[in-house]
Protein backbone atom coordinates (compact mmCIF):
# COMPACT_ATOMS: atom_id res chain seq x y z
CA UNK A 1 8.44 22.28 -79.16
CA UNK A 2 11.69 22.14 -81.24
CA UNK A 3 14.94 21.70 -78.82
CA UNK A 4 16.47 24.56 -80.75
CA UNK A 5 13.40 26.90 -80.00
CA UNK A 6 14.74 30.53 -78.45
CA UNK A 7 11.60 32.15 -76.93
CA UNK A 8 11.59 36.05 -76.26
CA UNK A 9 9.55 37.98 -73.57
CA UNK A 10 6.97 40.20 -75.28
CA UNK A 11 5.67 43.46 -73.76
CA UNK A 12 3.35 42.12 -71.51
CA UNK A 13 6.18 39.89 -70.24
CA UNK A 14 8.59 42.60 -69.99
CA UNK A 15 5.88 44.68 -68.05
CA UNK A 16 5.89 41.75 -65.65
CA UNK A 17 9.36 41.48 -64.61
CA UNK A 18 8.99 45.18 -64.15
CA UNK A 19 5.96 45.58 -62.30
CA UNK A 20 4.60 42.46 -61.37
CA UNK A 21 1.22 43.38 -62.90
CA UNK A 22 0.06 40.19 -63.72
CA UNK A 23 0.48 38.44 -60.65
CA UNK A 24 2.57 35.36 -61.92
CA UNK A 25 2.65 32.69 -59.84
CA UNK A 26 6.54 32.34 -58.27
CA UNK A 27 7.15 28.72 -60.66
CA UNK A 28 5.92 31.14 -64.02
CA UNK A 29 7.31 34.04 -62.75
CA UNK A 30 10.54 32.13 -62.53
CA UNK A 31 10.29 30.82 -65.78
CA UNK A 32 9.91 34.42 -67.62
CA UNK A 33 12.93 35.77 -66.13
CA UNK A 34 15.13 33.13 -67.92
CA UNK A 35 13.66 33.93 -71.11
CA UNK A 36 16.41 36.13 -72.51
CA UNK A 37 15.83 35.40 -76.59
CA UNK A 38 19.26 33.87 -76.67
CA UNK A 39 18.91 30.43 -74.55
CA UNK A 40 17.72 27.65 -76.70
CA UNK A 41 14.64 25.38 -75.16
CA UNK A 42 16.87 22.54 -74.48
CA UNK A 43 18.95 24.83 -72.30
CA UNK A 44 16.37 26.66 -70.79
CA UNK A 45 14.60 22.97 -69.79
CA UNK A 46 17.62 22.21 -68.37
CA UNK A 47 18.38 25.07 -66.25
CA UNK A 48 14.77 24.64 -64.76
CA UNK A 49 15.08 21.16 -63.59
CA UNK A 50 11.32 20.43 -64.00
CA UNK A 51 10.85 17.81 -66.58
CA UNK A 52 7.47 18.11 -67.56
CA UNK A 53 6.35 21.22 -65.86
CA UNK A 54 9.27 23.00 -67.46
CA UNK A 55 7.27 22.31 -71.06
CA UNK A 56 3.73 23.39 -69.14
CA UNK A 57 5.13 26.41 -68.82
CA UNK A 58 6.61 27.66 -71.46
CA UNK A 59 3.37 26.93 -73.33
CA UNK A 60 1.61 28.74 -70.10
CA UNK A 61 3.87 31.75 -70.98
CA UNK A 62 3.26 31.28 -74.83
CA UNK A 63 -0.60 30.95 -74.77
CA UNK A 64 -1.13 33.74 -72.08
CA UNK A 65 1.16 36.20 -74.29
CA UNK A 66 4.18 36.68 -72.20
CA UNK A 67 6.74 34.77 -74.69
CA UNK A 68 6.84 34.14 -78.08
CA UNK A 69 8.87 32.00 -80.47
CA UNK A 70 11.67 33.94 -81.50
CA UNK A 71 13.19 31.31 -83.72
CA UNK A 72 13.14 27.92 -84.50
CA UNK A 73 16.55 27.44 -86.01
CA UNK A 74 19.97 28.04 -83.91
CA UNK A 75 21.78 30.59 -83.74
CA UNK A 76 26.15 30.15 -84.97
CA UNK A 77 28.48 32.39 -83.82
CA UNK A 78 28.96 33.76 -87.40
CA UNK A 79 25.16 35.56 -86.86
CA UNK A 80 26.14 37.06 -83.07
């Protein structure tokens, strides 16, 4: 996944958060609440401190439909 990827939660993953309806397990769980469709990949990787298992699962969140790709390309002050 591109460093500069900004990942969104989608309605199932905002139903989540709210209602824990999915049962998440606490490391996922943890992982969806820092998706905020601002935070670039490369920050988000870093805030998690989990190497690998930070990448698992964001594609965990991404192939089960609670995040999706929001964009690709960063985001410059001039578009805030």
């Amino acid at each position: 996944m591109p460093a500069t990827a900004i990942y969104c939660k989608t309605r199932k993953g905002i139903e989540e958060i709210a209602h824990r309806s999915h049962h998440l397990p606490a490391r996922l769980r943890s992982t969806l609440i820092l998706i905020d469709g601002h935070t670039p990949w490369i920050e988000l990787q870093q805030r998690l401190m989990l190497g690998n298992e930070a990448h698992a699962a964001i594609e965990t969140l991404v192939n089960e439909g609670y995040i999706a790709v929001l964009t690709n390309e960063p985001v410059t002050e001039m578009e805030m």
